[in-house]
Each structure stands twice: as C-alpha cells, then as structure tokens.
N, C-alpha and C. Protein backbone atom coordinates (compact mmCIF):
# COMPACT_ATOMS: atom_id res chain seq x y z
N UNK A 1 -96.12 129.90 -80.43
CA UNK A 1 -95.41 131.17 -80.41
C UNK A 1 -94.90 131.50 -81.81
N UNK A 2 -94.96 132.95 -82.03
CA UNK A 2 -94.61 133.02 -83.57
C UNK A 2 -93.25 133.38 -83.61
N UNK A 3 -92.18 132.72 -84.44
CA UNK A 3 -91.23 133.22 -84.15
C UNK A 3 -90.81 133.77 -85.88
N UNK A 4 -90.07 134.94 -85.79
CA UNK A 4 -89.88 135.89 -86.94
C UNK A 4 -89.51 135.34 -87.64
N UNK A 5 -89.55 135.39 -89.14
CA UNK A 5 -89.03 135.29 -90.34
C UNK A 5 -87.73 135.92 -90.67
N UNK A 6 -86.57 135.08 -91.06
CA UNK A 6 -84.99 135.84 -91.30
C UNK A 6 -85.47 135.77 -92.77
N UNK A 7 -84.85 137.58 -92.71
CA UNK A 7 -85.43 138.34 -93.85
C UNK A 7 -83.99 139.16 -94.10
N UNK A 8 -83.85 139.60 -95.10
CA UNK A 8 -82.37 140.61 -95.59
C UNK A 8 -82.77 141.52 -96.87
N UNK A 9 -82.12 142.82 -97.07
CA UNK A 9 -82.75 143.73 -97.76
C UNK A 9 -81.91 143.55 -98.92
N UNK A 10 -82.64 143.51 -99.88
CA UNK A 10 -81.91 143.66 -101.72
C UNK A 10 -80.70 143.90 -101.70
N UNK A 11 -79.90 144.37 -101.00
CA UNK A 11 -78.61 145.20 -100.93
C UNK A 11 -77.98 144.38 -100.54
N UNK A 12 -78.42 143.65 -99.00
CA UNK A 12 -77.57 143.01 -98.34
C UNK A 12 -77.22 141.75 -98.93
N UNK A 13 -77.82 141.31 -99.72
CA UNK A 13 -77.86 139.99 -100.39
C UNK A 13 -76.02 139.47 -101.04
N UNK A 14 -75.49 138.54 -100.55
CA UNK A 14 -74.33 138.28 -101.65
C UNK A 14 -74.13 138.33 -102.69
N UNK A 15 -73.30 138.46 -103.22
CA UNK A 15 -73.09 138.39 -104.67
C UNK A 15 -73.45 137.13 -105.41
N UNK A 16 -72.79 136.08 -104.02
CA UNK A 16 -72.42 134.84 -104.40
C UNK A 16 -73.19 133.94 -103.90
N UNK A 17 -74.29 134.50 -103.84
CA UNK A 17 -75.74 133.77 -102.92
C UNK A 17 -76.28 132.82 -103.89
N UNK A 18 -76.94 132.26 -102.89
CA UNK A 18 -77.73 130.69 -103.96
C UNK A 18 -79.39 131.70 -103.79
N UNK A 19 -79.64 132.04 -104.79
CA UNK A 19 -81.31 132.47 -104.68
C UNK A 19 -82.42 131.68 -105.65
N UNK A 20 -83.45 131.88 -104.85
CA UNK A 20 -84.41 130.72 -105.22
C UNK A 20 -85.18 131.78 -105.70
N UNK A 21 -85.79 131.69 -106.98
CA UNK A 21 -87.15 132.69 -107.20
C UNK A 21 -88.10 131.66 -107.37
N UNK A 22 -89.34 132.26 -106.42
CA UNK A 22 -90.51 131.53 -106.49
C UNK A 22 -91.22 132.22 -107.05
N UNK A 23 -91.65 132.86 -108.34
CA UNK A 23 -92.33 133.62 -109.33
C UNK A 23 -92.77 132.80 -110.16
N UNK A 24 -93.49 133.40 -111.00
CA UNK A 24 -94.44 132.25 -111.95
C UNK A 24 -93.67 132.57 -112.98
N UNK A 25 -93.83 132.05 -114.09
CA UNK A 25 -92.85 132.51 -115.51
C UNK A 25 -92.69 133.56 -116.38
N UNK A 26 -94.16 134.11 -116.63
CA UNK A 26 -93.73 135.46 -117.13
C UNK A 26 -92.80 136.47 -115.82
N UNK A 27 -93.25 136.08 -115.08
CA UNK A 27 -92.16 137.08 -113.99
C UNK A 27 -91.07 136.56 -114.55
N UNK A 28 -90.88 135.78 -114.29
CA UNK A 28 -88.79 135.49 -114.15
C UNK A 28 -88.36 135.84 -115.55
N UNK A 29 -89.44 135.53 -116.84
CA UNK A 29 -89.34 136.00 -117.92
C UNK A 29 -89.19 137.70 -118.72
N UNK A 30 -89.08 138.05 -118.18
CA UNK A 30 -89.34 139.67 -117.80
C UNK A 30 -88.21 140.06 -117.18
N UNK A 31 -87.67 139.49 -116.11
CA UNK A 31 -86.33 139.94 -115.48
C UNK A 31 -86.19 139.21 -114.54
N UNK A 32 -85.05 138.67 -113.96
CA UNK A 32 -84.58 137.78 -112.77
C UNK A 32 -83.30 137.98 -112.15
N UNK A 33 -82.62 137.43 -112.09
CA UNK A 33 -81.21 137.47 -111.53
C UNK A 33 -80.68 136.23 -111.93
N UNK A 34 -79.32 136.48 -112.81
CA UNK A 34 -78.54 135.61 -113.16
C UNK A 34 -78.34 134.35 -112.29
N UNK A 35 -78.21 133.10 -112.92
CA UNK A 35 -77.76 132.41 -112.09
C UNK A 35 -79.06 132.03 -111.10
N UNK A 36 -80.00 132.39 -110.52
CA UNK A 36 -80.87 132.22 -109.84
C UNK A 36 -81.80 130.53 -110.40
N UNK A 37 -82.34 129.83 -109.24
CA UNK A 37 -83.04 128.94 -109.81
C UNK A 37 -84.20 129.55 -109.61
N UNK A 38 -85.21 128.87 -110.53
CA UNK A 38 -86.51 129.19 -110.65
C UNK A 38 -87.01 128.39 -110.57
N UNK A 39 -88.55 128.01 -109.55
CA UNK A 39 -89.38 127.05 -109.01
C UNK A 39 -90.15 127.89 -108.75
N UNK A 40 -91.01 128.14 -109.83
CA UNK A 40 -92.84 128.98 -109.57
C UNK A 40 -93.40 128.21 -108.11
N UNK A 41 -93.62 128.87 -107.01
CA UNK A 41 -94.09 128.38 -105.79
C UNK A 41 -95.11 126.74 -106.01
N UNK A 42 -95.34 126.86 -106.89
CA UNK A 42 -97.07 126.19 -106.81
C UNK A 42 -96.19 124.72 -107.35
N UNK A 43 -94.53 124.93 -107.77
CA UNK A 43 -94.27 123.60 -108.49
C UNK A 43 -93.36 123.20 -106.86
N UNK A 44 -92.73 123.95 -105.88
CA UNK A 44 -92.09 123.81 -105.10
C UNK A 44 -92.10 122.29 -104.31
N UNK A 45 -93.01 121.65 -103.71
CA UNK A 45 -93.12 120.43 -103.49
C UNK A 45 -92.39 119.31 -104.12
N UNK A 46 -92.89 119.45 -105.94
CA UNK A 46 -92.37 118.53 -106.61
C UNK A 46 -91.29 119.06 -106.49
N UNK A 47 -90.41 120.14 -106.68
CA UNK A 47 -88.79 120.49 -106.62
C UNK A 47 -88.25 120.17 -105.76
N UNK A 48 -88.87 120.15 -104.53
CA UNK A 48 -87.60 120.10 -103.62
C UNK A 48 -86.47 119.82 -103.36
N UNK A 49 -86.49 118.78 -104.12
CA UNK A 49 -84.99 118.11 -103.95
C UNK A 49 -83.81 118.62 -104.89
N UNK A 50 -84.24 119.66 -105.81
CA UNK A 50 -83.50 120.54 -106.35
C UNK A 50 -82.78 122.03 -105.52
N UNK A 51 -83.16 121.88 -104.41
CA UNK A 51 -83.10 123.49 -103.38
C UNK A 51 -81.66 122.52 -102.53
N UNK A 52 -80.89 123.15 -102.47
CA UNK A 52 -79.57 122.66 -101.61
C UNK A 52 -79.84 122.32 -100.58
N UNK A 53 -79.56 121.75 -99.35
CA UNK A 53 -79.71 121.92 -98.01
C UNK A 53 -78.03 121.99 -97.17
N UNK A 54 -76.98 122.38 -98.35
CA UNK A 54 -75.93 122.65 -97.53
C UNK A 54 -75.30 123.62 -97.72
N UNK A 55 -76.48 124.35 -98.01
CA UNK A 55 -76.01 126.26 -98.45
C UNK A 55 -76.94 126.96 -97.65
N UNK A 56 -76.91 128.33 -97.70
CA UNK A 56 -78.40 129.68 -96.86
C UNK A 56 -78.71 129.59 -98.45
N UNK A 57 -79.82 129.76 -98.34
CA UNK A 57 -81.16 129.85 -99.25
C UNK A 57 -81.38 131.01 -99.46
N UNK A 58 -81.99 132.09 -100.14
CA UNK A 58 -82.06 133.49 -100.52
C UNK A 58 -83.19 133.22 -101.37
N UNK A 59 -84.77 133.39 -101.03
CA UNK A 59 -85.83 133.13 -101.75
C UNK A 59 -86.51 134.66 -101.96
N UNK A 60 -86.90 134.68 -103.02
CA UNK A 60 -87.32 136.10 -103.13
C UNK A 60 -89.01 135.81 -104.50
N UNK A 61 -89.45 136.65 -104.84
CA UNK A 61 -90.68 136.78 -105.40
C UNK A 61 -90.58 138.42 -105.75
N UNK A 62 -91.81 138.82 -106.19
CA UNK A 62 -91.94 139.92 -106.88
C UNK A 62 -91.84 141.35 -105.67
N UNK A 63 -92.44 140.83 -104.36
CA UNK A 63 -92.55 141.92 -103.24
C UNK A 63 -92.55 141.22 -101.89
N UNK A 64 -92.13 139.97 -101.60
CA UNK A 64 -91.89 139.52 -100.45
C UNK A 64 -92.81 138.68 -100.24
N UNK A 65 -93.58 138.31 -100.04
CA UNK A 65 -95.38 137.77 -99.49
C UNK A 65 -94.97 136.06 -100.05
N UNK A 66 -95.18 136.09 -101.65
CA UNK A 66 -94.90 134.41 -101.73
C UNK A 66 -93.30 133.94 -101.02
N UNK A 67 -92.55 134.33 -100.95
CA UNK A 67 -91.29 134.40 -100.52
C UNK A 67 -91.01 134.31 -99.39
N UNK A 68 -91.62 134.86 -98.75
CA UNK A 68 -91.81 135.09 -97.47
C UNK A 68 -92.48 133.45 -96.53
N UNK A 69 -93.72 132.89 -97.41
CA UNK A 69 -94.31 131.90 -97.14
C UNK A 69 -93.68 130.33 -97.18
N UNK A 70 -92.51 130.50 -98.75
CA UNK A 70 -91.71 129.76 -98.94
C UNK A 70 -90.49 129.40 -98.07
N UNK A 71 -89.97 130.40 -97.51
CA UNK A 71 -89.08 130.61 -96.75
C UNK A 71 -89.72 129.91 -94.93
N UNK A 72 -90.65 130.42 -95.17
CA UNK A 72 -91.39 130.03 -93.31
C UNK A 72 -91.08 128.18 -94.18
N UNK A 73 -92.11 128.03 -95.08
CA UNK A 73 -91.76 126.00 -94.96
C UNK A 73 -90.17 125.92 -95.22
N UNK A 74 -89.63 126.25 -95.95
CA UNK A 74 -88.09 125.86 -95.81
C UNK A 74 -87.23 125.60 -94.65
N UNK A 75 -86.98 126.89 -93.87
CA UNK A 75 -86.85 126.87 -92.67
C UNK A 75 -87.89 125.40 -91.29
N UNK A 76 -89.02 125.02 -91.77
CA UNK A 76 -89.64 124.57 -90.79
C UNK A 76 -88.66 123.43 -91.63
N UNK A 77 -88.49 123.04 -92.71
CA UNK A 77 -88.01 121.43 -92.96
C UNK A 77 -86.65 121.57 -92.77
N UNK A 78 -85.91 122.47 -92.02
CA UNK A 78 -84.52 122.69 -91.54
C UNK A 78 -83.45 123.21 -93.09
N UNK A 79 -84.03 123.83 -93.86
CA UNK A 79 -83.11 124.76 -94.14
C UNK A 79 -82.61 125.94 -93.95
N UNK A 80 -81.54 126.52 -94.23
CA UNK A 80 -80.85 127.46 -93.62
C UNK A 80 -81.66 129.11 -94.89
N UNK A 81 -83.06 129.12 -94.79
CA UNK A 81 -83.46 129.83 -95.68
C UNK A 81 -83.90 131.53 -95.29
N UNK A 82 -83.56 132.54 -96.14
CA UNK A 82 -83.65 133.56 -95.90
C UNK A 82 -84.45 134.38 -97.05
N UNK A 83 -85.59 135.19 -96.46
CA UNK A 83 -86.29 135.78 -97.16
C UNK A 83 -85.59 137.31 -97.58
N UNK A 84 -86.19 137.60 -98.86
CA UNK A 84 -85.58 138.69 -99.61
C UNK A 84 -86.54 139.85 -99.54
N UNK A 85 -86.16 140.92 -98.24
CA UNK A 85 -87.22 141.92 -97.98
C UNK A 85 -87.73 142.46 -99.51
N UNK A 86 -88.97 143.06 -99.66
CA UNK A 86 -89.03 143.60 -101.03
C UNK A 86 -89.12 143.07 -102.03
N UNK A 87 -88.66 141.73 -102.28
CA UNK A 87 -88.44 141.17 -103.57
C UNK A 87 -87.76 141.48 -104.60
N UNK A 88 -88.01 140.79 -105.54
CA UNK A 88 -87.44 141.78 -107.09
C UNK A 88 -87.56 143.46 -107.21
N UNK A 89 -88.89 144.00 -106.78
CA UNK A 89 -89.10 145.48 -106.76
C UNK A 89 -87.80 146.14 -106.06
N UNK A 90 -87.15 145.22 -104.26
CA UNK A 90 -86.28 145.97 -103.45
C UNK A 90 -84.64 145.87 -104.52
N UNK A 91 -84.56 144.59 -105.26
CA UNK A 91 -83.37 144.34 -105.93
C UNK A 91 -83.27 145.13 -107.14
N UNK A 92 -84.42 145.78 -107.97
CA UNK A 92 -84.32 146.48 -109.14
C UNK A 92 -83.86 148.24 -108.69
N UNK A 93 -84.59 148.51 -107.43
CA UNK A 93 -84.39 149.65 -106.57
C UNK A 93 -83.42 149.72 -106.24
N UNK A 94 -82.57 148.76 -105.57
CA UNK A 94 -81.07 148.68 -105.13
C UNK A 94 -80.20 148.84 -106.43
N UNK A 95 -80.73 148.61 -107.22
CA UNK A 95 -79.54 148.79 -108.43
C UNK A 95 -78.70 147.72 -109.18
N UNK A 96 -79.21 146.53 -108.61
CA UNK A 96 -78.59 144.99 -108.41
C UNK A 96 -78.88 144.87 -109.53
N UNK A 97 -78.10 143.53 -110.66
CA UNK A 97 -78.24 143.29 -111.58
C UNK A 97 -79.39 142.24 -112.03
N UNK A 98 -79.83 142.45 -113.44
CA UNK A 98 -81.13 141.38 -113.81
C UNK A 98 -80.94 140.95 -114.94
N UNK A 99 -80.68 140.24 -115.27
CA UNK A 99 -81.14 139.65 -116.85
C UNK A 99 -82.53 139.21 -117.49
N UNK A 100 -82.83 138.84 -118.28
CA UNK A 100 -84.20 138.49 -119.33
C UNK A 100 -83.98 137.69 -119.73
N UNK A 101 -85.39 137.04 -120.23
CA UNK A 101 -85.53 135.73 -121.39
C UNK A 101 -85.81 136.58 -122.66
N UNK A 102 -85.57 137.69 -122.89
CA UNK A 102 -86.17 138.34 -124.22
C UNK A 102 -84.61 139.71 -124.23
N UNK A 103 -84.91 140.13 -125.86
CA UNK A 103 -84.07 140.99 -126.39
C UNK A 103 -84.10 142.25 -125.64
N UNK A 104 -85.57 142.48 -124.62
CA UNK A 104 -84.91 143.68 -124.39
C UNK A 104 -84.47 144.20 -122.89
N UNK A 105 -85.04 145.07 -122.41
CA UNK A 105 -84.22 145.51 -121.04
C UNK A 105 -84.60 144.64 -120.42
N UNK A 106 -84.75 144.02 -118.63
CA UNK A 106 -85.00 143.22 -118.13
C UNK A 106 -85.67 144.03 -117.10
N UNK A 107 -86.90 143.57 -116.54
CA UNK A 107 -87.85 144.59 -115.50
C UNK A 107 -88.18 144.04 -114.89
N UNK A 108 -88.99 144.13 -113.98
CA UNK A 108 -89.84 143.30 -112.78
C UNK A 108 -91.60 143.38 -113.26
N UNK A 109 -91.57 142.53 -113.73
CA UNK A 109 -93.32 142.28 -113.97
C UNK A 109 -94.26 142.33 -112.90
C-alpha cells in the first residue's frame, strides 16, 4: 500500500528548522539557505550519521523529486522527515531567505 509522503510548502517551513539539502554543489553554491546541511543525494548513505534522528528533518532539492525520494528512505529508517513541496524554486518564490558561496546575489541554479 502506498502511503503519502509528509510534504510542507516553502512558507510553512520554520524558521528554526533543521533542513537537509540534497543538491549537488554548484546548486547549493549558487544559493541555499543559511545554516542548512548539505549532503549531495548520491553522498547520503556515507552521511548518514550526520542527519539528526532527534529532530523533524526538512529535506528539500531544487523542485521536490530528489527530496522527495530522500525523504521516502529517511522516513522508512524511522526519521521524523519532511519533504519541502517545490524545493528551492517554492522557497525563492516565497520570499524566504538564501545565501551564496560567491560575491554575488544568491539564486537557485
């Protein structure tokens, strides 16, 4: 039986949320969200043990899809993980803040 993916829209997100970006590096390089950890999906395995398991999880990607996938295994290994409708695109749209690895504005690649 398929059971749904807990998902929350750019907006709804805390301030004070633990978020995971699973983006590859020029993404997060380009623009991210403060404070956010970064684990390009494909390194996630070897990380794991860097992802909390006594917090909600807030995993997001560029438009939902890798994020979305990350979040289904998180949840199956019993974390409390929640996908970020939209991704970076729904959080740059919302108006939410981003920082950069470079001098200039910060965008969504």
């Amino acid at each position: 039986m398929f059971q749904s993916l807990p998902a929350v829209g750019a907006a709804e997100v805390p301030s004070d949320a633990f978020l995971l970006d699973v983006r590859e590096a020029d993404e997060w390089t380009a623009g991210h969200v403060d404070g956010a950890l970064h684990i390009p999906m494909g390194t996630l395995m070897a990380r794991l043990d860097e992802v909390p398991k006594d917090t909600r999880v807030y995993v997001m990607c560029r438009v939902g899809g890798r994020s979305g996938q990350v979040t289904a295994y998180l949840a199956q290994q019993g974390w409390d993980a929640v996908n970020i409708d939209g991704g970076m695109l729904a959080w740059e749209a919302a108006g939410r803040p981003m920082v950069a690895e470079h001098a200039g504005t910060p965008f969504v690649a």
